[in-house]
C-alpha atoms as a PDB file:
ATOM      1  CA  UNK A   1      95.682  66.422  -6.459  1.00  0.00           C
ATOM      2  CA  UNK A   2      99.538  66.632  -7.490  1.00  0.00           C
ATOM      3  CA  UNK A   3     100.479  69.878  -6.717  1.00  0.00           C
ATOM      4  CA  UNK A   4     102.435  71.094  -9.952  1.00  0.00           C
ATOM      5  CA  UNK A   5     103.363  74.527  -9.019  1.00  0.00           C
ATOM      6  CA  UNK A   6     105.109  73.434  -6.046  1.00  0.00           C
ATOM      7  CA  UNK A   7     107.045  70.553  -8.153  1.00  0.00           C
ATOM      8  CA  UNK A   8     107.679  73.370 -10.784  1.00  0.00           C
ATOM      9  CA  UNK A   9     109.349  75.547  -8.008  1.00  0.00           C
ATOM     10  CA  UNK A  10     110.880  72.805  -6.106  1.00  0.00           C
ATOM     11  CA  UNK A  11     112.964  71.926  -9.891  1.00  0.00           C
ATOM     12  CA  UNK A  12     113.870  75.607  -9.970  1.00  0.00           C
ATOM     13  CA  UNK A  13     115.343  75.931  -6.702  1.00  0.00           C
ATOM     14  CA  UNK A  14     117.324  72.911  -6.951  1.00  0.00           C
ATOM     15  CA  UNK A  15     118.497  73.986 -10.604  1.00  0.00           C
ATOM     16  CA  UNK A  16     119.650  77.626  -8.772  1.00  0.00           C
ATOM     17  CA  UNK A  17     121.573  75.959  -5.749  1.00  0.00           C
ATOM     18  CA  UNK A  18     123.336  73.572  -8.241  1.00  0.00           C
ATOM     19  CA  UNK A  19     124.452  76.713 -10.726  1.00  0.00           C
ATOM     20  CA  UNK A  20     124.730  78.667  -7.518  1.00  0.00           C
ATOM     21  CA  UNK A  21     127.502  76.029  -6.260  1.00  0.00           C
ATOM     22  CA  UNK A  22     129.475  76.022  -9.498  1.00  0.00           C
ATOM     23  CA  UNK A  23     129.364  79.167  -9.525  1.00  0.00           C
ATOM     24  CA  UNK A  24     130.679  79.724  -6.226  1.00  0.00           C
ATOM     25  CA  UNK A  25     133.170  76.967  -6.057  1.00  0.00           C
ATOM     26  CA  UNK A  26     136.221  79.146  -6.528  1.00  0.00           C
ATOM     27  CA  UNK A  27     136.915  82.491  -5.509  1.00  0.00           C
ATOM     28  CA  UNK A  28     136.983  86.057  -7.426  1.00  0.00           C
ATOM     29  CA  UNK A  29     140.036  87.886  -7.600  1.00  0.00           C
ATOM     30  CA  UNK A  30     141.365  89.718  -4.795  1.00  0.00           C
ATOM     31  CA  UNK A  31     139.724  87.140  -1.743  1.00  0.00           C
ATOM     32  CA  UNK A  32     140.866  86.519   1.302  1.00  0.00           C
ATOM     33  CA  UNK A  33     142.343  83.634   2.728  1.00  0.00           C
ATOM     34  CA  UNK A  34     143.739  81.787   5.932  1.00  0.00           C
ATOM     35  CA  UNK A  35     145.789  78.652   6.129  1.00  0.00           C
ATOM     36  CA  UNK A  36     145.019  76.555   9.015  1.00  0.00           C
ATOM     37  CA  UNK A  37     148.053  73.617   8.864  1.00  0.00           C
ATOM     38  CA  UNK A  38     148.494  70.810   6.573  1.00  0.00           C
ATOM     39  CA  UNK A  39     145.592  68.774   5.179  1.00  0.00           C
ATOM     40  CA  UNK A  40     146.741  64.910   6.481  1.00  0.00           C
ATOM     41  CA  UNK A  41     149.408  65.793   8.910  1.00  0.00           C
ATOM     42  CA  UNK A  42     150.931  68.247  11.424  1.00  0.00           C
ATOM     43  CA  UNK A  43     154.261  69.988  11.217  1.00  0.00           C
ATOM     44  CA  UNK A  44     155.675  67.829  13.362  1.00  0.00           C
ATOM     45  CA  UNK A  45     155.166  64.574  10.933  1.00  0.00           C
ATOM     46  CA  UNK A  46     154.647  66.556   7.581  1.00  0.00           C
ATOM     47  CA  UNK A  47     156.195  64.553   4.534  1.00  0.00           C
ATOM     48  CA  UNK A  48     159.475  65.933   3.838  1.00  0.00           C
ATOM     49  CA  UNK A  49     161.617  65.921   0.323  1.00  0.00           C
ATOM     50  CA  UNK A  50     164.317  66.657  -1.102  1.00  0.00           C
ATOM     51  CA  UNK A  51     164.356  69.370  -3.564  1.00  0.00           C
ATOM     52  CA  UNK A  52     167.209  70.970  -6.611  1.00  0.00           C
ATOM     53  CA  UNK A  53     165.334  73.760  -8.172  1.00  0.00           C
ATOM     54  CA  UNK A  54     168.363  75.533 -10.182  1.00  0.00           C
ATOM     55  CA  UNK A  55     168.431  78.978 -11.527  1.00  0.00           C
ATOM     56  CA  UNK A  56     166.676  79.756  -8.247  1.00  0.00           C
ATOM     57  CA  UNK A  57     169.398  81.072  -5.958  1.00  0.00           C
ATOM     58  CA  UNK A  58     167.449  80.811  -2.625  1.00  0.00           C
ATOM     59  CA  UNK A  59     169.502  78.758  -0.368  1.00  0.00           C
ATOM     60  CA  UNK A  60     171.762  77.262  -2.367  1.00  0.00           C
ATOM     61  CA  UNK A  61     174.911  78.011  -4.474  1.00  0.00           C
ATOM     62  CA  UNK A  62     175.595  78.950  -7.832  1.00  0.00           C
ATOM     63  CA  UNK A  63     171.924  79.839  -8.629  1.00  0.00           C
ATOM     64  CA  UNK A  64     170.813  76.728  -6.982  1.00  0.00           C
ATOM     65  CA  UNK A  65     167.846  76.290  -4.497  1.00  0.00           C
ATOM     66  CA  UNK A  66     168.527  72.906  -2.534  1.00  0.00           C
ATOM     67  CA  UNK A  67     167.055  71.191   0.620  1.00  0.00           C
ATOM     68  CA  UNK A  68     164.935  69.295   2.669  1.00  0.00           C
ATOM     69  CA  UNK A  69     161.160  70.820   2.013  1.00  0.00           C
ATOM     70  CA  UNK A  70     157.679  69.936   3.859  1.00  0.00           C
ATOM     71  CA  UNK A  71     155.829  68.869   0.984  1.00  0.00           C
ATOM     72  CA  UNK A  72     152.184  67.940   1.287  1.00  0.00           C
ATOM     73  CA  UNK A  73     148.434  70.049   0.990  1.00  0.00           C
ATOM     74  CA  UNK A  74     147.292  72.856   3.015  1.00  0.00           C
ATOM     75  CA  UNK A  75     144.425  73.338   4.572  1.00  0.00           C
ATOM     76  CA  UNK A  76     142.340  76.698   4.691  1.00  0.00           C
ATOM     77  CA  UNK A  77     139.379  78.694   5.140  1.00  0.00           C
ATOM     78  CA  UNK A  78     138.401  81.468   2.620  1.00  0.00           C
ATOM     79  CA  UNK A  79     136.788  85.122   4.129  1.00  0.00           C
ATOM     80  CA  UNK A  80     132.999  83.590   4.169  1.00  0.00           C
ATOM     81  CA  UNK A  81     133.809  80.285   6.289  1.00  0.00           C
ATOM     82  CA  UNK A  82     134.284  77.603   3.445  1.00  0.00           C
ATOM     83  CA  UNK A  83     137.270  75.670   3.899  1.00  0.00           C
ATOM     84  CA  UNK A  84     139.600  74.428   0.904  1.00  0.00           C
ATOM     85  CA  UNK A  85     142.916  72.177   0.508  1.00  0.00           C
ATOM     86  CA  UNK A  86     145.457  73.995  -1.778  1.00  0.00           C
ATOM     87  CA  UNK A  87     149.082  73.448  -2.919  1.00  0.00           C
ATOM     88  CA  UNK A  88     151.953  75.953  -2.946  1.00  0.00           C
ATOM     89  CA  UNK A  89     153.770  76.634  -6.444  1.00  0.00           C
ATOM     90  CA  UNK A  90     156.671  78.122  -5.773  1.00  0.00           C
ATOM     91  CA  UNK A  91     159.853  76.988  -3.540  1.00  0.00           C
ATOM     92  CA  UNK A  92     161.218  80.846  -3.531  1.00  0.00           C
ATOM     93  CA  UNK A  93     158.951  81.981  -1.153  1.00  0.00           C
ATOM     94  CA  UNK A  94     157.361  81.249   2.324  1.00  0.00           C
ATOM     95  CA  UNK A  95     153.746  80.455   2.900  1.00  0.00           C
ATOM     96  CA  UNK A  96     151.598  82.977   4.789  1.00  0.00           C
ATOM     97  CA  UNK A  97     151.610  81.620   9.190  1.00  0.00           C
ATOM     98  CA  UNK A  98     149.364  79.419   9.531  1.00  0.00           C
ATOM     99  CA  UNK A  99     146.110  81.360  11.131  1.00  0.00           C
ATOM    100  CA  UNK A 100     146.976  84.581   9.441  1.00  0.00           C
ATOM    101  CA  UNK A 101     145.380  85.788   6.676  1.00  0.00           C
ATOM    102  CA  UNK A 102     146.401  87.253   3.518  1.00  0.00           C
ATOM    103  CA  UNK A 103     144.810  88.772   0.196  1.00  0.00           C
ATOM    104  CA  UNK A 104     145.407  87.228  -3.086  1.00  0.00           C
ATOM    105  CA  UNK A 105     144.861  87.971  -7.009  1.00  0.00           C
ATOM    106  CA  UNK A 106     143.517  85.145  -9.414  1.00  0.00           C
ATOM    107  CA  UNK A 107     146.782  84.338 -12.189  1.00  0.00           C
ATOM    108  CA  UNK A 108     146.875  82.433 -15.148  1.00  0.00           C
ATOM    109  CA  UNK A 109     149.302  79.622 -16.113  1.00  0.00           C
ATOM    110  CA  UNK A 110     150.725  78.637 -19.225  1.00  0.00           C
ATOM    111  CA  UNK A 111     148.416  76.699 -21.936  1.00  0.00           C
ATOM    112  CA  UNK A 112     151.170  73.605 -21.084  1.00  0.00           C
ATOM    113  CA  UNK A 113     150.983  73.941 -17.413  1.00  0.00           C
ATOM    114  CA  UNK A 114     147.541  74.425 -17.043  1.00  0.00           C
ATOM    115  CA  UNK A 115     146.965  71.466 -19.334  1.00  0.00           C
ATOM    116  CA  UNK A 116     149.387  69.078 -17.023  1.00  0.00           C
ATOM    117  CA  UNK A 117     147.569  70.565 -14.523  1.00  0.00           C
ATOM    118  CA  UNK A 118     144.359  69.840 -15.250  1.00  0.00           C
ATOM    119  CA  UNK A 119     145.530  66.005 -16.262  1.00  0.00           C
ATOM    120  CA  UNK A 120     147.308  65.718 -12.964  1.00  0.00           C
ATOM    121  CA  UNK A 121     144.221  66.592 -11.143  1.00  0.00           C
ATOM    122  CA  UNK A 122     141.589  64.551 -13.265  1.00  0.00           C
ATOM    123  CA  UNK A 123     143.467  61.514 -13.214  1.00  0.00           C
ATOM    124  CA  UNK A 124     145.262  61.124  -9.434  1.00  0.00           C
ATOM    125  CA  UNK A 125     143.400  64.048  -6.950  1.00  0.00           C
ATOM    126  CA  UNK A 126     141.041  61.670  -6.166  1.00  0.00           C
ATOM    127  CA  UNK A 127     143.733  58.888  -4.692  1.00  0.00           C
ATOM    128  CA  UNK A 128     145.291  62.101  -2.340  1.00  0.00           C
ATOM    129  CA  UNK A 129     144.142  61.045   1.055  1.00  0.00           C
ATOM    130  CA  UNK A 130     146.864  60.566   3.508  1.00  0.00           C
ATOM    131  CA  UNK A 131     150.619  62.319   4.005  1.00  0.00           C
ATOM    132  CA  UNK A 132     152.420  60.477   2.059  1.00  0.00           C
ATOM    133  CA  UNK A 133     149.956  60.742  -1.318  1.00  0.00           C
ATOM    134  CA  UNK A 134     149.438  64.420  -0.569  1.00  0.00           C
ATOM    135  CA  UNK A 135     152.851  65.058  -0.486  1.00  0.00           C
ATOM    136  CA  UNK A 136     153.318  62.945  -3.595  1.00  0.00           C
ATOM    137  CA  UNK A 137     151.442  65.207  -5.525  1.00  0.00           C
ATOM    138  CA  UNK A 138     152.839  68.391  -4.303  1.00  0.00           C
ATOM    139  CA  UNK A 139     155.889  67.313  -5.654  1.00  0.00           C
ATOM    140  CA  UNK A 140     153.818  66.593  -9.103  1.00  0.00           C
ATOM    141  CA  UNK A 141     152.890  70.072  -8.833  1.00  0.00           C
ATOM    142  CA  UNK A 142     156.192  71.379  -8.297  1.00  0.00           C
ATOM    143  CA  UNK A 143     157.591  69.644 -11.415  1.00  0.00           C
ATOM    144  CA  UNK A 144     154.535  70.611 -13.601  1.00  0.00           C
ATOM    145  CA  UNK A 145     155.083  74.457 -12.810  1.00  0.00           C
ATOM    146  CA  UNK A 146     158.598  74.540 -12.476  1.00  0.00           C
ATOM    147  CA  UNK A 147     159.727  72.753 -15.928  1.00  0.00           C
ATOM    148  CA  UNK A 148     156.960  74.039 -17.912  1.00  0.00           C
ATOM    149  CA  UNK A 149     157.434  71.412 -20.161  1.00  0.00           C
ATOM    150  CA  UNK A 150     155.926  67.909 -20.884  1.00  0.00           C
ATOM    151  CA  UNK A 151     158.835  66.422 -19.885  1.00  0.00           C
ATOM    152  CA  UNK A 152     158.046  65.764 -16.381  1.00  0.00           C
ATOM    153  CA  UNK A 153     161.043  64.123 -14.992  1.00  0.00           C
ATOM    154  CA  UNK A 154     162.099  64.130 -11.082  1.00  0.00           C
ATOM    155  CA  UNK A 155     165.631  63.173 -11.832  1.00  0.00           C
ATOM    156  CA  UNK A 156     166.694  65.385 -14.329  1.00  0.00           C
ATOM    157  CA  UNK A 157     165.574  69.088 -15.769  1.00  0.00           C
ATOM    158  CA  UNK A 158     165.322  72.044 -13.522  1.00  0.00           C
ATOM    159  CA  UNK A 159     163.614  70.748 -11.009  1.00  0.00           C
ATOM    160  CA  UNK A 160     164.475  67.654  -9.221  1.00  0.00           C
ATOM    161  CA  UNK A 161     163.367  65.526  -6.476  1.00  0.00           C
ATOM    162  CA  UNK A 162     164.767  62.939  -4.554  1.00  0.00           C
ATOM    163  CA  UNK A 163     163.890  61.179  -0.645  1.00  0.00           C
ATOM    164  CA  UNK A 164     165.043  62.411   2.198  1.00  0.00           C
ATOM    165  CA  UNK A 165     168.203  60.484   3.284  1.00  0.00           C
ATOM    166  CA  UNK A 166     168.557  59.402   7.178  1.00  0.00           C
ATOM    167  CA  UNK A 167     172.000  58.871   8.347  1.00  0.00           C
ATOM    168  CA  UNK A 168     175.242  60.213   7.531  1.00  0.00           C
ATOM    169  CA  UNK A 169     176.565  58.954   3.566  1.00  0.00           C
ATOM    170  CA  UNK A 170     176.788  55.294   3.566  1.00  0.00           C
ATOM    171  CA  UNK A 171     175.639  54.787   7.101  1.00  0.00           C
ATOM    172  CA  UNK A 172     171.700  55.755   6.802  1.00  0.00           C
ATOM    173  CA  UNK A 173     168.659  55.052   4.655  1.00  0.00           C
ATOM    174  CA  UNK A 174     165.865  57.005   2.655  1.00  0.00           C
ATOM    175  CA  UNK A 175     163.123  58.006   4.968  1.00  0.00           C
ATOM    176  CA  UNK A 176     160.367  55.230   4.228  1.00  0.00           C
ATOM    177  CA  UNK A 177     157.336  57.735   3.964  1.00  0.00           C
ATOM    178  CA  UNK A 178     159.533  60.660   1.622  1.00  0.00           C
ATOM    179  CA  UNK A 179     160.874  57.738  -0.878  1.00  0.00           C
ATOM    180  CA  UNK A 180     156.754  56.184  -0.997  1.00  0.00           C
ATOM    181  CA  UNK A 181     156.187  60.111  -1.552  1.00  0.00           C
ATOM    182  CA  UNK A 182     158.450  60.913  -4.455  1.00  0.00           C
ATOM    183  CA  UNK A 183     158.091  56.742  -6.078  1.00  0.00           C
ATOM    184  CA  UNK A 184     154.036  57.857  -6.076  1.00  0.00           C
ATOM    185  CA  UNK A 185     155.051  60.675  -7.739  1.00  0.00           C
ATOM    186  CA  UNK A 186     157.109  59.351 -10.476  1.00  0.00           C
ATOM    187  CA  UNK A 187     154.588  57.101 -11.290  1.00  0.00           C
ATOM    188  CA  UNK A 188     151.658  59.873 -11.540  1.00  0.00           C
ATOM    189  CA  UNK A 189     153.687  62.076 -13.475  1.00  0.00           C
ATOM    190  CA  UNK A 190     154.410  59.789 -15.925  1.00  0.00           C
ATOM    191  CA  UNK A 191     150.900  59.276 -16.693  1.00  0.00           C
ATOM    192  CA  UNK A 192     149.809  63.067 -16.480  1.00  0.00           C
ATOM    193  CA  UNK A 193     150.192  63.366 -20.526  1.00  0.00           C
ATOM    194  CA  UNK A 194     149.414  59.521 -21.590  1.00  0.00           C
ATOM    195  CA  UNK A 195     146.357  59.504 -22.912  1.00  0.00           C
ATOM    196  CA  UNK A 196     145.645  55.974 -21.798  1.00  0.00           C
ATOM    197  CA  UNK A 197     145.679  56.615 -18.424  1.00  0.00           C
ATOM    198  CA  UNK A 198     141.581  57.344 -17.807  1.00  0.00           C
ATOM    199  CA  UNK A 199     140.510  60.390 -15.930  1.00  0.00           C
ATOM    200  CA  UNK A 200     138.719  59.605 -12.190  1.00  0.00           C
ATOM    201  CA  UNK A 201     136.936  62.820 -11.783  1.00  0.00           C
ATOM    202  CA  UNK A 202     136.864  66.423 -13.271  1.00  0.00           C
ATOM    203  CA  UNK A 203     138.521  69.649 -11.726  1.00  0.00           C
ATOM    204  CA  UNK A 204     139.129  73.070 -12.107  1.00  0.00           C
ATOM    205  CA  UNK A 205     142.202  75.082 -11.096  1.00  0.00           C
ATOM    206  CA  UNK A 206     142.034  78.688  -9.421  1.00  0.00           C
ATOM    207  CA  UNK A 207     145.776  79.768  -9.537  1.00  0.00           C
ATOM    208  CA  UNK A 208     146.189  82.557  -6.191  1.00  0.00           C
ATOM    209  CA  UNK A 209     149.083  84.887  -6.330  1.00  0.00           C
ATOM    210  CA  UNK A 210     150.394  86.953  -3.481  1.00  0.00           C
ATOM    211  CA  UNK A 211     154.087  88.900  -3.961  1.00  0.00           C
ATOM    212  CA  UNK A 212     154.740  88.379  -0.169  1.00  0.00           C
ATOM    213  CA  UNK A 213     154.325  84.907   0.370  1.00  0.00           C
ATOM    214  CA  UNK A 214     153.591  81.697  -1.935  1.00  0.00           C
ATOM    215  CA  UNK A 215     151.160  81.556  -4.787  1.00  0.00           C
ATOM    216  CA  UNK A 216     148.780  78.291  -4.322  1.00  0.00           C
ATOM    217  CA  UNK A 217     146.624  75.958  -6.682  1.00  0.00           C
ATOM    218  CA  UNK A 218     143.634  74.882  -5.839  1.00  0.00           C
ATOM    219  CA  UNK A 219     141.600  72.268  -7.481  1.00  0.00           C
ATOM    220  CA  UNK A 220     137.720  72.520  -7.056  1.00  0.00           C
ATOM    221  CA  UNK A 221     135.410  69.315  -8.504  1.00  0.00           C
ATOM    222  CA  UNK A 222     132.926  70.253 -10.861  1.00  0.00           C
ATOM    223  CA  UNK A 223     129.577  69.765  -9.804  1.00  0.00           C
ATOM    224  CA  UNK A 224     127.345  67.752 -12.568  1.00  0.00           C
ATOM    225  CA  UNK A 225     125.026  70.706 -13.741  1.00  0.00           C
ATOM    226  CA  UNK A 226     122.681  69.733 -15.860  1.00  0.00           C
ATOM    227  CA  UNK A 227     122.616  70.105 -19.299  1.00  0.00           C
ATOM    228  CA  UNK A 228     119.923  72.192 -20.969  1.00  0.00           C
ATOM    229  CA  UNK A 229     118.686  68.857 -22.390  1.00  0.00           C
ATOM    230  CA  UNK A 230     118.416  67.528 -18.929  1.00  0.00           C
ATOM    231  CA  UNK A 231     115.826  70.361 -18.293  1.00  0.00           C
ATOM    232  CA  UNK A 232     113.921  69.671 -21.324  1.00  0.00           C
ATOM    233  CA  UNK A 233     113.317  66.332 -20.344  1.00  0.00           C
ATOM    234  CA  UNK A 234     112.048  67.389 -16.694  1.00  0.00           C
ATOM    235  CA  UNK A 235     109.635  69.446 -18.233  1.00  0.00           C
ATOM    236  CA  UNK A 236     108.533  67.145 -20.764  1.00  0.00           C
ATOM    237  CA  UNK A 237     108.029  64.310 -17.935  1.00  0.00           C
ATOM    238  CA  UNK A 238     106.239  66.502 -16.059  1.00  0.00           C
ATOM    239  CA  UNK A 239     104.083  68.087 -18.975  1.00  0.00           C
ATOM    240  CA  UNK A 240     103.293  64.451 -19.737  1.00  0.00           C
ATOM    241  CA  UNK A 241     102.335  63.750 -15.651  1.00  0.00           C
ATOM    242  CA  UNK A 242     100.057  66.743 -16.179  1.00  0.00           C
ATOM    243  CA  UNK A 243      98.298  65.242 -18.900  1.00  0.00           C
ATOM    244  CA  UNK A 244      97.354  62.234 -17.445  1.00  0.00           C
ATOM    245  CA  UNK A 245      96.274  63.667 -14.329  1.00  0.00           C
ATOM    246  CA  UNK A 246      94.349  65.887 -16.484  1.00  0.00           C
ATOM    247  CA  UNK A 247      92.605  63.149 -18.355  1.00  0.00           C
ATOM    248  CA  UNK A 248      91.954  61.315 -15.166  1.00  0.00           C
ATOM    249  CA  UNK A 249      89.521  64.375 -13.272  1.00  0.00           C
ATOM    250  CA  UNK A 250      88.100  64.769 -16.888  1.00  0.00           C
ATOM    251  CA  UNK A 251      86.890  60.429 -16.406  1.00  0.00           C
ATOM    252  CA  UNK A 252      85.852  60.794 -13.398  1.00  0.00           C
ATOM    253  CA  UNK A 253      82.450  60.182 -12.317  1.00  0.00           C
ATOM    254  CA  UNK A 254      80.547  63.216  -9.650  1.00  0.00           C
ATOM    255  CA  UNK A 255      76.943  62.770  -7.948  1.00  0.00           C
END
């Protein structure tokens, strides 16, 4: 005998825990959080880059903010346990030690940075899986936020980006890994608003603020809930597997 109620509660459960995920796939406002180090590398070998944000006036002159900068995910754990990778936003402030926690506030971005955003993350999140690509699209990041435009340009605007140079003027080279860094870049940026570049998976961005230290991004994958005609199909299948079972008992022959 096919035990229906059992297959009708098994559906249900599974239906809850999928909701339940996308529900809890980002966190409320006000959570707190610990980074742990960098996703794909240590400090020691972290991708760095250099930066020119201007109107900044953080360590540099004339309202400039210029240096070498560790660019590249973080890695974290939220107050329950869960761990996430997130990115920082903002060269004007540090991040938070690693292994110390702080408390942050969910923030909103612009319609246009959210949007490039969103592209950025739907398109190339799914390629970030070493240093070099992770610090790549930090620096996306950084561009997206800071020129708040769609003109998304690491040579020119207010923010900039170029390798890190070894040696001293003529007598040196880029570093290999920060020039593959920002030429990855380039490239991904100049496909965040082309419509012909296809999306490889779907995201959602929680934007964390904190006045102390830096506010992060974090991209969370959309689980494939599904739709309510999905459902109405499960329970037409198994109305239908009822039937027949039905049916069958009714045929069959008792002494």
């Amino acid at each position: 005998m096919l035990n229906f109620k059992g297959t009708i509660v098994s559906a249900l459960l599974i239906g809850a825990s999928i909701i339940s995920q996308a529900a809890f796939a980002t966190p409320s406002a006000g959570i707190e959080a610990t980074l742990t180090g960098y996703e794909f590398s240590s400090k020691k070998d972290v991708v760095d880059v250099n930066v020119d944000l201007k109107g900044s006036g953080l360590f540099g002159w004339w309202g400039r903010a210029s240096g070498d900068v560790a660019a590249g995910a973080y890695s974290g754990t939220w107050s329950n346990g869960d761990s996430f990778a997130a990115f920082c936003v903002e060269l004007t402030q540090n991040f938070r030690a690693f292994g110390k926690s702080a408390t942050y506030t969910e923030g909103t971005f612009s319609s246009t940075i959210e949007s490039s955003l969103t592209n950025l993350a739907n398109k190339y999140y799914s390629f970030v899986d070493d240093a070099i690509s992770s610090a790549a699209f930090q620096v996306a990041v950084w561009e997206i936020v800071s020129e708040k435009s769609n003109n998304l340009n690491l040579d020119k605007g207010k923010f900039e980006a170029d390798p890190v140079w070894n040696g001293f003027l003529w007598f040196g080279s880029y570093d290999a890994d920060s020039k593959a860094a920002i030429d990855l870049a380039k490239t991904w940026l100049a496909g965040v608003n082309d419509d012909s570049v296809l999306a490889t998976g779907d995201y959602s961005l929680t934007y964390l603020k904190n006045k102390n230290y830096q506010d992060l991004v974090v991209f969370t994958s959309i689980a494939a809930v599904p739709e309510p005609a999905t459902y109405g199909m499960l329970l037409l299948g198994m109305g239908v597997v009822a039937f027949v079972a039905r049916r069958r008992r009714a045929n069959t022959i008792r002494f």
